[in-house]
PDB file of N, CA and C in Angstrom:
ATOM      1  N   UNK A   1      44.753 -20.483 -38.757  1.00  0.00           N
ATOM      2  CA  UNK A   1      45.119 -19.081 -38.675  1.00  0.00           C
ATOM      3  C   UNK A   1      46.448 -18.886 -39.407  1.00  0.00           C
ATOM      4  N   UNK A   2      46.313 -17.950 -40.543  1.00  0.00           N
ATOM      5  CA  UNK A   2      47.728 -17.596 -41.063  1.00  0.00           C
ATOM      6  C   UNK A   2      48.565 -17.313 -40.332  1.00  0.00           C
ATOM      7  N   UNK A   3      50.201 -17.029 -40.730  1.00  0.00           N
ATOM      8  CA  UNK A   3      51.200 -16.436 -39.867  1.00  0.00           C
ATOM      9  C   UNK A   3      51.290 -15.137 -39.666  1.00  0.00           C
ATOM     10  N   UNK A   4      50.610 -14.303 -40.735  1.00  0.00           N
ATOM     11  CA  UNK A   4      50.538 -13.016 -39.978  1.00  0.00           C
ATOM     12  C   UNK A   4      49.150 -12.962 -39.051  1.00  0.00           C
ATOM     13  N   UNK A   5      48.730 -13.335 -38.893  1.00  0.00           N
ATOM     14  CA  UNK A   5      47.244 -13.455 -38.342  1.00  0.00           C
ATOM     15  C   UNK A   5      47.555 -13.983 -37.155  1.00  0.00           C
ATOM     16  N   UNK A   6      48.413 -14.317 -36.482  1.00  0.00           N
ATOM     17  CA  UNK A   6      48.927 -14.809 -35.780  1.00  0.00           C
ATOM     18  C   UNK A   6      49.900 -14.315 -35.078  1.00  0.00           C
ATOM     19  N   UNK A   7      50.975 -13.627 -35.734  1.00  0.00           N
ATOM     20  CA  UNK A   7      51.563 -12.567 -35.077  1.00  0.00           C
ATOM     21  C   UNK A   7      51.168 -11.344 -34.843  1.00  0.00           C
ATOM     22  N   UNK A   8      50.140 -10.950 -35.354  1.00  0.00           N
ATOM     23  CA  UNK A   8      48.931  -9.953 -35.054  1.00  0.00           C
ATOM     24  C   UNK A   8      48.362 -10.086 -34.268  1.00  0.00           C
ATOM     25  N   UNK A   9      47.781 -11.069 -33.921  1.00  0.00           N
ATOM     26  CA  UNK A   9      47.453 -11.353 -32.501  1.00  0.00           C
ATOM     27  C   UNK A   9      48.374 -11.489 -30.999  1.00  0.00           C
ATOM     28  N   UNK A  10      49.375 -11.852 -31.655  1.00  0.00           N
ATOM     29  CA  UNK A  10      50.365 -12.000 -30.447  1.00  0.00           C
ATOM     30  C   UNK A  10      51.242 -10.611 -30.182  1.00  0.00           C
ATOM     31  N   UNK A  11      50.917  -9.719 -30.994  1.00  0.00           N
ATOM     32  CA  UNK A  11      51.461  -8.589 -31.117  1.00  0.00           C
ATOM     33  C   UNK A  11      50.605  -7.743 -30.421  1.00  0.00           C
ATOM     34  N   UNK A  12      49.007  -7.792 -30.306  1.00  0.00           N
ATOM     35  CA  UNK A  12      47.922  -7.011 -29.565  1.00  0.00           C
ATOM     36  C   UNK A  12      48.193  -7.099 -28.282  1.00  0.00           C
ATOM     37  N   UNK A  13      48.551  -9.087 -28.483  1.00  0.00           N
ATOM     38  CA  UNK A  13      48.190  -9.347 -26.529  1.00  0.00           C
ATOM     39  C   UNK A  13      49.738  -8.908 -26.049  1.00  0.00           C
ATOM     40  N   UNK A  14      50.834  -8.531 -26.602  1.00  0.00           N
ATOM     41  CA  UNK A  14      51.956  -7.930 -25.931  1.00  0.00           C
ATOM     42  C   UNK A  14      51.467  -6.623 -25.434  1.00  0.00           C
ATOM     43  N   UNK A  15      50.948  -5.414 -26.392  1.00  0.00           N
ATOM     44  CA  UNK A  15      50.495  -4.714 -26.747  1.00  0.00           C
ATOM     45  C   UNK A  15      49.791  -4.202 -25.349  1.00  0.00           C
ATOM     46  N   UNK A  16      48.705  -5.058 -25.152  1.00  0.00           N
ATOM     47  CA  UNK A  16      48.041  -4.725 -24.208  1.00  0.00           C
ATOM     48  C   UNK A  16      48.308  -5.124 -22.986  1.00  0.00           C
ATOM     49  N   UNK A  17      48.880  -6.103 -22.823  1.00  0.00           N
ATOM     50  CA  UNK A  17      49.990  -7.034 -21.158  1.00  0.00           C
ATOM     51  C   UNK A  17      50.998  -6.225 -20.898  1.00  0.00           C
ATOM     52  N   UNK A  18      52.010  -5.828 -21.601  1.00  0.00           N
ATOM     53  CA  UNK A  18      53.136  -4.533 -21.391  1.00  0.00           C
ATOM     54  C   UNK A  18      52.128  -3.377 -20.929  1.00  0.00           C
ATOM     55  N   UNK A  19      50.837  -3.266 -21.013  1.00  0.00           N
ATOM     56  CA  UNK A  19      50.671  -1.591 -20.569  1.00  0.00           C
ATOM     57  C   UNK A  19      50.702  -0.242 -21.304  1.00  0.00           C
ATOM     58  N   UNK A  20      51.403  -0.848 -22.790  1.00  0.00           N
ATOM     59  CA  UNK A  20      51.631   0.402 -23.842  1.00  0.00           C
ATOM     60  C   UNK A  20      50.319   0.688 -24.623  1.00  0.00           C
ATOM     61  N   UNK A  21      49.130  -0.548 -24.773  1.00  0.00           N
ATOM     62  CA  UNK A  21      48.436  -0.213 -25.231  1.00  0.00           C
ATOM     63  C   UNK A  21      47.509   1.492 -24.341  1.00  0.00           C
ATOM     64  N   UNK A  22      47.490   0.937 -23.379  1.00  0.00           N
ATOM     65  CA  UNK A  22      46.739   2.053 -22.404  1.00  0.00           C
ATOM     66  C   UNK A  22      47.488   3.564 -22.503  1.00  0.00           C
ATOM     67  N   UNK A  23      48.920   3.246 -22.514  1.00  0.00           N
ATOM     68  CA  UNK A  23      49.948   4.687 -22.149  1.00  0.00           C
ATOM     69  C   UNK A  23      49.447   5.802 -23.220  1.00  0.00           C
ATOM     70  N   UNK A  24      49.715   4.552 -24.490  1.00  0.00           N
ATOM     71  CA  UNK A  24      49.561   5.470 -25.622  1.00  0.00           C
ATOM     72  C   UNK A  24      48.346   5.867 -26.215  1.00  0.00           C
ATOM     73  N   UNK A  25      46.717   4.961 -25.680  1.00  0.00           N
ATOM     74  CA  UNK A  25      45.483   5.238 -25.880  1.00  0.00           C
ATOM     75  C   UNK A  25      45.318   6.886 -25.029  1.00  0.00           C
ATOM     76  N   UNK A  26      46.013   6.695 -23.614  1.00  0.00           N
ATOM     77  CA  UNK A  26      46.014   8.059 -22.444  1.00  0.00           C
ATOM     78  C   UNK A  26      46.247   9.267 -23.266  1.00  0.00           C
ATOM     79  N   UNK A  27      48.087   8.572 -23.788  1.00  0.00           N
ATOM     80  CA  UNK A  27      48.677   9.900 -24.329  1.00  0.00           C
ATOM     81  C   UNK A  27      47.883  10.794 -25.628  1.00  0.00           C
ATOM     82  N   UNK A  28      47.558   9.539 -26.101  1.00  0.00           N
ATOM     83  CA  UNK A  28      46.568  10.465 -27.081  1.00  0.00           C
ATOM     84  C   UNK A  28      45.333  11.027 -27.246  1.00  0.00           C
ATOM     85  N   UNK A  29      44.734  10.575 -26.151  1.00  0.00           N
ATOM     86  CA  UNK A  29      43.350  11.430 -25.470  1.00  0.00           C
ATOM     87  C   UNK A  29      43.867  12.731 -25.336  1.00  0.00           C
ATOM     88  N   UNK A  30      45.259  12.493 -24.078  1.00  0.00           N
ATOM     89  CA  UNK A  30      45.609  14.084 -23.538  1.00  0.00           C
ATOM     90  C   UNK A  30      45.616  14.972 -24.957  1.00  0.00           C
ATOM     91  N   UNK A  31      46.210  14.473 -25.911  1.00  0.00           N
ATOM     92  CA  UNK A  31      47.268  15.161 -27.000  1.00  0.00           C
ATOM     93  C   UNK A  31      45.626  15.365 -27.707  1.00  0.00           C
ATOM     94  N   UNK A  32      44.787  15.425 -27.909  1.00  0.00           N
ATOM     95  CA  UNK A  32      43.476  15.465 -28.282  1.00  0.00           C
ATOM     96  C   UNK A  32      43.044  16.765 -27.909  1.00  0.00           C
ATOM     97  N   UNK A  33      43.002  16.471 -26.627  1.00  0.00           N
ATOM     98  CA  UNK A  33      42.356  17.440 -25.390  1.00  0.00           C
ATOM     99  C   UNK A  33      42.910  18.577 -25.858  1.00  0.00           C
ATOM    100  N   UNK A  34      44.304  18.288 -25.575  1.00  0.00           N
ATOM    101  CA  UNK A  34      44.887  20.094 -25.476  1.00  0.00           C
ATOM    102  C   UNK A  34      45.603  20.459 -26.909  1.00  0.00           C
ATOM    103  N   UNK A  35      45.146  19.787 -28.206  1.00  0.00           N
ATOM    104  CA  UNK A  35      44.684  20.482 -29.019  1.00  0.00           C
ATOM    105  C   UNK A  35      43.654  21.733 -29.735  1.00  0.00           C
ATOM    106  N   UNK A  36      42.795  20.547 -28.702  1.00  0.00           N
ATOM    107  CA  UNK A  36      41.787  21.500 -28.963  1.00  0.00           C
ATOM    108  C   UNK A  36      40.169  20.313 -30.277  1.00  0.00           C
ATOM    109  N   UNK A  37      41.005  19.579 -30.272  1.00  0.00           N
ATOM    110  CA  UNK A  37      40.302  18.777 -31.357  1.00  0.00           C
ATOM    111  C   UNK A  37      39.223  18.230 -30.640  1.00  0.00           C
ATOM    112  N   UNK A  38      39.040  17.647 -29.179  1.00  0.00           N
ATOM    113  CA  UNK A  38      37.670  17.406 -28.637  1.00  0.00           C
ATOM    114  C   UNK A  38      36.613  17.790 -28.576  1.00  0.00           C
ATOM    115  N   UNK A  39      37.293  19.357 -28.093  1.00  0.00           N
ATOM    116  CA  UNK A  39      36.165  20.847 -28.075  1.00  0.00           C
ATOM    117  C   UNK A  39      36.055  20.852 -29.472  1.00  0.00           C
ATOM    118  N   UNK A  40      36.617  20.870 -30.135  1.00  0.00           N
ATOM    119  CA  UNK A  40      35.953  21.227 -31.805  1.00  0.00           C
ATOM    120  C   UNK A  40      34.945  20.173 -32.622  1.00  0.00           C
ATOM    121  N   UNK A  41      35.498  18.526 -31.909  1.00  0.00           N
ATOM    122  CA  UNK A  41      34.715  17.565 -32.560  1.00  0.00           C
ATOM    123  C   UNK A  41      32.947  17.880 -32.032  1.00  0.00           C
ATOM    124  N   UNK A  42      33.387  18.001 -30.435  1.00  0.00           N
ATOM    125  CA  UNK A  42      31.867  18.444 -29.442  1.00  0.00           C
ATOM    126  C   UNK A  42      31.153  19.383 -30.661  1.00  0.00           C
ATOM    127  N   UNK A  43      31.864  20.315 -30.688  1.00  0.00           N
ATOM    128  CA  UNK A  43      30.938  21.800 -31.332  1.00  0.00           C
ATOM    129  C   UNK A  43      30.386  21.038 -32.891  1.00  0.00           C
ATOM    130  N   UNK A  44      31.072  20.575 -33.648  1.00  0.00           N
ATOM    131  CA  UNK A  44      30.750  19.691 -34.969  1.00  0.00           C
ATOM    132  C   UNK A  44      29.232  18.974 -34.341  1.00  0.00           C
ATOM    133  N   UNK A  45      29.465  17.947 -33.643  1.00  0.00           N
ATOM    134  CA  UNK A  45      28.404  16.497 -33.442  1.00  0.00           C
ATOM    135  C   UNK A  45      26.774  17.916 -32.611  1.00  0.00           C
ATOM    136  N   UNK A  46      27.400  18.442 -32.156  1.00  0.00           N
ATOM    137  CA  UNK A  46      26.309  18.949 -31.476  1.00  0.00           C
ATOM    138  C   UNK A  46      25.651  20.041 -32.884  1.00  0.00           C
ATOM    139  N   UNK A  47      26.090  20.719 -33.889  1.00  0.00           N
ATOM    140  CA  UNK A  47      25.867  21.022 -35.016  1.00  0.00           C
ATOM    141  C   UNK A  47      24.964  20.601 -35.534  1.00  0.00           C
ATOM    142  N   UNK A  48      25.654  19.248 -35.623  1.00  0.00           N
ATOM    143  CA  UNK A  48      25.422  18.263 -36.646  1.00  0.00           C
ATOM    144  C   UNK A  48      23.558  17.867 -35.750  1.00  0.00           C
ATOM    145  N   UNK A  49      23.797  17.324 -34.532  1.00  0.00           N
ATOM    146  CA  UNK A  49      22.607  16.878 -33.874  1.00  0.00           C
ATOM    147  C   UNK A  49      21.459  18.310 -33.831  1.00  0.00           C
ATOM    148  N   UNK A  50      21.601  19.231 -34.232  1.00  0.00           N
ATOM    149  CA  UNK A  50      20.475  20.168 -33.967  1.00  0.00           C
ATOM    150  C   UNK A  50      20.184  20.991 -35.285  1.00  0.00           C
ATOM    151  N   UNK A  51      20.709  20.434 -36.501  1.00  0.00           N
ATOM    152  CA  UNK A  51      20.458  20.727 -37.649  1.00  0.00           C
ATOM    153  C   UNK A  51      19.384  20.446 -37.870  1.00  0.00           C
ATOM    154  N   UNK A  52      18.408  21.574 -38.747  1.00  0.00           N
ATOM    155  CA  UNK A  52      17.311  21.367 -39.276  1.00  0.00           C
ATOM    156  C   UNK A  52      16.530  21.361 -38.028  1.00  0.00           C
ATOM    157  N   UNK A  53      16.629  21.424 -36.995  1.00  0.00           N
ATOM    158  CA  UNK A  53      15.609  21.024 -35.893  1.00  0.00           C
ATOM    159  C   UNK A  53      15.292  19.756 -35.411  1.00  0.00           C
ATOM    160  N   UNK A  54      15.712  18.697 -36.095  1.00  0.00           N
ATOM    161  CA  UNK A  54      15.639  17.352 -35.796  1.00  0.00           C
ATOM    162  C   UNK A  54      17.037  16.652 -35.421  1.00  0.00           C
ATOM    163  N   UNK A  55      16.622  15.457 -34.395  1.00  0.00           N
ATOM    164  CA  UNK A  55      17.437  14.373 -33.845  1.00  0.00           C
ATOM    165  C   UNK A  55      17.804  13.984 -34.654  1.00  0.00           C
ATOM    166  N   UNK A  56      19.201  13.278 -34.659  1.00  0.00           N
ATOM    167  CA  UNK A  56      19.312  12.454 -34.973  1.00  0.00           C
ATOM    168  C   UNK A  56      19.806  11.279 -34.348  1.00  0.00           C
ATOM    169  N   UNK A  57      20.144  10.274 -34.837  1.00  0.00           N
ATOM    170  CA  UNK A  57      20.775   8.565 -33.767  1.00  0.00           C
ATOM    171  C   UNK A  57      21.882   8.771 -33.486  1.00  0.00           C
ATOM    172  N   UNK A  58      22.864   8.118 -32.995  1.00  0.00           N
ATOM    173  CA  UNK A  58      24.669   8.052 -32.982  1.00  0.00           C
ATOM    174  C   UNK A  58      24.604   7.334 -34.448  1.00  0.00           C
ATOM    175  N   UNK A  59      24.332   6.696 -35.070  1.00  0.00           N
ATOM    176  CA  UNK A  59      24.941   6.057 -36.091  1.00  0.00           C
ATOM    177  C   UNK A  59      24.344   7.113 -37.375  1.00  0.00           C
ATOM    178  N   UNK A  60      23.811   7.939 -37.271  1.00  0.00           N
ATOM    179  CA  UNK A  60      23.863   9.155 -38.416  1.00  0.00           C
ATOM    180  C   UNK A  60      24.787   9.948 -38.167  1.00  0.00           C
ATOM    181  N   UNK A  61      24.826  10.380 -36.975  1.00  0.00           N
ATOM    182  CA  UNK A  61      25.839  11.771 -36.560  1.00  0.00           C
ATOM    183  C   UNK A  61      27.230  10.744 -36.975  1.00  0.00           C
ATOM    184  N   UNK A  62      27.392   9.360 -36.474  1.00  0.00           N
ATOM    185  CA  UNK A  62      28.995   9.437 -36.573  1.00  0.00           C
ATOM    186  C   UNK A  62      28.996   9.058 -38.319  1.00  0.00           C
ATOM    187  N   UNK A  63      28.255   8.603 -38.710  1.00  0.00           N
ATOM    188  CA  UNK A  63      28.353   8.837 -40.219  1.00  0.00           C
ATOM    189  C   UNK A  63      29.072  10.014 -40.940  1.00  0.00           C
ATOM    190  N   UNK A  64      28.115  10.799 -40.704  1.00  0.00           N
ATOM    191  CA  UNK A  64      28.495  12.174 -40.836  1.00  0.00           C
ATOM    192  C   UNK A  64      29.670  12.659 -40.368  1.00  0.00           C
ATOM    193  N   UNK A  65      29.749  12.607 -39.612  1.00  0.00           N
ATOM    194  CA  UNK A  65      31.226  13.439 -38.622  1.00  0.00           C
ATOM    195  C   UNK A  65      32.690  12.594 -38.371  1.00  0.00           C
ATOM    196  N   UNK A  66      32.339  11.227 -38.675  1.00  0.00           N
ATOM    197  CA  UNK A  66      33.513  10.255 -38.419  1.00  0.00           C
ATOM    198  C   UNK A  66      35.338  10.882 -39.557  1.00  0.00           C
ATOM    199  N   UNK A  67      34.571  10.788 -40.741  1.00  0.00           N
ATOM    200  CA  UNK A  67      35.367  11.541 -41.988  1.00  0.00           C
ATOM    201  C   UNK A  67      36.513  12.834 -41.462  1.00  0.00           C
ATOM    202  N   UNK A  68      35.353  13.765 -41.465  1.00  0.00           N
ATOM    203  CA  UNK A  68      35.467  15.047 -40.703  1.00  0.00           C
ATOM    204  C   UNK A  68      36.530  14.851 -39.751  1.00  0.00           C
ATOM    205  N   UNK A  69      36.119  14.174 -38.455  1.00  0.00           N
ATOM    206  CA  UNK A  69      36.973  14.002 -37.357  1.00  0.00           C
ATOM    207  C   UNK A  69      38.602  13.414 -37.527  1.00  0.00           C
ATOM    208  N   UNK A  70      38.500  12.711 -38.584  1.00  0.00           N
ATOM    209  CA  UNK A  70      39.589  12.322 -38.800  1.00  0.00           C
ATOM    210  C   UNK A  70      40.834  13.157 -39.254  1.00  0.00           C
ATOM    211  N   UNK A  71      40.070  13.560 -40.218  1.00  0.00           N
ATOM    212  CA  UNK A  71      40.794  14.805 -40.928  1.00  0.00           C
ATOM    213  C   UNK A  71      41.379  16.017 -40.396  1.00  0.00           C
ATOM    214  N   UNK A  72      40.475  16.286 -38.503  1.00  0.00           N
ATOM    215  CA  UNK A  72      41.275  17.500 -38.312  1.00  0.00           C
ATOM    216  C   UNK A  72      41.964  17.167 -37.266  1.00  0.00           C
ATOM    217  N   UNK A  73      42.536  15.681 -37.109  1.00  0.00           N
ATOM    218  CA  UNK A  73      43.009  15.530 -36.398  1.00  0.00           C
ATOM    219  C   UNK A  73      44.982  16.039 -36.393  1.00  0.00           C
ATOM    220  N   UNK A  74      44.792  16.760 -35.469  1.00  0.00           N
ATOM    221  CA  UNK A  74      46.319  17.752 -36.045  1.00  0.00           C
ATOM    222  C   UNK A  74      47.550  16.134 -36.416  1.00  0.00           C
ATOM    223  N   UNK A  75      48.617  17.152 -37.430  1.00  0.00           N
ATOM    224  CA  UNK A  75      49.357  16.216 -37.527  1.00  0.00           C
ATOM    225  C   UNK A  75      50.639  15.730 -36.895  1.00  0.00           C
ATOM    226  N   UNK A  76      50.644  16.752 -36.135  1.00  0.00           N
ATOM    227  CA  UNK A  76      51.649  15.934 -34.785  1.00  0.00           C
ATOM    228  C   UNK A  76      51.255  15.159 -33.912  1.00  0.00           C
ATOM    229  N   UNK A  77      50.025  15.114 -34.085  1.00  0.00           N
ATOM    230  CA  UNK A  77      49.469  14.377 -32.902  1.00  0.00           C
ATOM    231  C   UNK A  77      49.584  12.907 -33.505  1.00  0.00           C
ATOM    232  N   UNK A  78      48.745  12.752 -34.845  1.00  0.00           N
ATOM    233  CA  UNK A  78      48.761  11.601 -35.668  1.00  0.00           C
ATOM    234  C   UNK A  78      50.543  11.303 -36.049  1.00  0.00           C
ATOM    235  N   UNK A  79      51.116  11.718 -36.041  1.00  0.00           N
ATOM    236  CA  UNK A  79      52.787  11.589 -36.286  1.00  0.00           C
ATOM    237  C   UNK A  79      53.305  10.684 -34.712  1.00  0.00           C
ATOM    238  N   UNK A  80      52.873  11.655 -33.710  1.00  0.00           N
ATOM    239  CA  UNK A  80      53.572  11.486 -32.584  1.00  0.00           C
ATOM    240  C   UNK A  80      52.732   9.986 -32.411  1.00  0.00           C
ATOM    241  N   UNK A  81      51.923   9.912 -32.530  1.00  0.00           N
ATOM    242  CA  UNK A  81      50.864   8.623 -32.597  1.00  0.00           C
ATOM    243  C   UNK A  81      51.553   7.378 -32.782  1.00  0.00           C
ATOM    244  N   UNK A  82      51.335   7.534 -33.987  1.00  0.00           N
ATOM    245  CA  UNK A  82      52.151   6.510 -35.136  1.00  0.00           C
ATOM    246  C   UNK A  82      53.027   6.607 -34.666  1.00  0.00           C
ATOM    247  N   UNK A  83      54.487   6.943 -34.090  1.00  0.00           N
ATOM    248  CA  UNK A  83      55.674   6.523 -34.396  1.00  0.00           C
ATOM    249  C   UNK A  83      55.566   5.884 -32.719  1.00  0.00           C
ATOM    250  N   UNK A  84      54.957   6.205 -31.635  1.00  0.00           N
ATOM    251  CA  UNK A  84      54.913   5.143 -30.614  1.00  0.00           C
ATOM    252  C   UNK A  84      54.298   4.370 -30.771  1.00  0.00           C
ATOM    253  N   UNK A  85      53.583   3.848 -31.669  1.00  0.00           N
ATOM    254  CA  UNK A  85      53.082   2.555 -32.222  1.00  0.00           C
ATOM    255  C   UNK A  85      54.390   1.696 -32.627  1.00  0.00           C
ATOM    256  N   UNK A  86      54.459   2.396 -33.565  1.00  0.00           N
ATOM    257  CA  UNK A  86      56.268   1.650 -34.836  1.00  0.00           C
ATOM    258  C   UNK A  86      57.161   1.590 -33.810  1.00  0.00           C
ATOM    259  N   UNK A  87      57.567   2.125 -32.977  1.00  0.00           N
ATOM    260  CA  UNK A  87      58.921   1.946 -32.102  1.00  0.00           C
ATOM    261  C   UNK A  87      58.422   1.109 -30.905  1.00  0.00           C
ATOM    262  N   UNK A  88      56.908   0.557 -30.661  1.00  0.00           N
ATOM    263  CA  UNK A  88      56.444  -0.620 -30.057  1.00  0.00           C
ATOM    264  C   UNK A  88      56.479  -1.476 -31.008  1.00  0.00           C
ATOM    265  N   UNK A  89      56.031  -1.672 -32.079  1.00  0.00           N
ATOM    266  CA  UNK A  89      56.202  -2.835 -33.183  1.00  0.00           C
ATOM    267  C   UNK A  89      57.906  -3.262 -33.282  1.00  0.00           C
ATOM    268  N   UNK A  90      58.770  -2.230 -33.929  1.00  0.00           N
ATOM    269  CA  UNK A  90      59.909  -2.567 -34.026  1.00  0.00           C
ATOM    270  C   UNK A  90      60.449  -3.325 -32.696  1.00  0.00           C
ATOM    271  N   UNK A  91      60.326  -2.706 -31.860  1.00  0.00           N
ATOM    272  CA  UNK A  91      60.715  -3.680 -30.143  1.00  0.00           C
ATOM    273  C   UNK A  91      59.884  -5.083 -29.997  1.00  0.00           C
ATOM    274  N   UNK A  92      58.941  -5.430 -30.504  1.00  0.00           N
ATOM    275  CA  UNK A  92      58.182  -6.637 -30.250  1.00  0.00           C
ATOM    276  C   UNK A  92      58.474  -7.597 -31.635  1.00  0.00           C
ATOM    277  N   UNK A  93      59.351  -6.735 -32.570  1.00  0.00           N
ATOM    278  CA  UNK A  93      59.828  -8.021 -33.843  1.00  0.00           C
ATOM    279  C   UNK A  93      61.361  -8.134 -33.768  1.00  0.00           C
ATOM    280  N   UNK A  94      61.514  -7.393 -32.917  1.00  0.00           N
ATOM    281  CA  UNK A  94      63.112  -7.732 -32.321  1.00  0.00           C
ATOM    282  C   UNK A  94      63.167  -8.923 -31.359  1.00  0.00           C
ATOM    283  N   UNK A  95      62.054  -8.703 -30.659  1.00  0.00           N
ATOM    284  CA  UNK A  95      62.315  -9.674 -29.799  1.00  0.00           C
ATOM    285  C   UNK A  95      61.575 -11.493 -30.466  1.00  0.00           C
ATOM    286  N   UNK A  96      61.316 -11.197 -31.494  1.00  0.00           N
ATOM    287  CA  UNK A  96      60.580 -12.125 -31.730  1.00  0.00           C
ATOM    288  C   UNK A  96      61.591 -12.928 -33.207  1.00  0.00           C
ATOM    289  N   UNK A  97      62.761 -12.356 -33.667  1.00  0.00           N
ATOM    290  CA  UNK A  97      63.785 -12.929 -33.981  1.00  0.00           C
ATOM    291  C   UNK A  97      64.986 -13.063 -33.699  1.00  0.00           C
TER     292      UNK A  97
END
């Protein structure tokens, strides 16, 4: 296993043993929610599933909609995201020199 491959890993299992993995998976559900981006992804996939009159699988719809979803994901949310990620990274390579 390389050395970053390795501190990547040891960086997950902090990650997830500290508890931050969960805080910040929570916080960003909530920050989802009361965007408004859940209700909008729902209204998209359900669109998407009754187009044309036919079913489709989960692995067509998220084909389709994965792109999409990403994209309207507001950008404070993806900001506020990211930077409690980086200010968990920066704290776990501090401690690690």
């Amino acid at each position: 296993m390389s050395d970053s491959a390795q501190l990547r890993s040891k960086i997950q299992q902090q990650l997830i043993e500290s508890g931050e993995y969960d805080r910040i998976s929570l916080k960003l559900k909530q920050d989802l929610l009361n965007s408004g981006w859940i209700d909008e992804i729902k209204r998209l996939t359900h669109a998407e599933l009754t187009k044309n009159g036919k079913v489709s699988n989960f692995k067509e719809i998220s084909q389709k909609i994965e792109q999409v979803a990403l994209d309207k994901v507001p950008a404070d949310v993806k900001h506020g995201s990211l930077k409690e990620i980086k200010d968990f990274l920066e704290g776990a390579l501090e401690k690690e020199l």
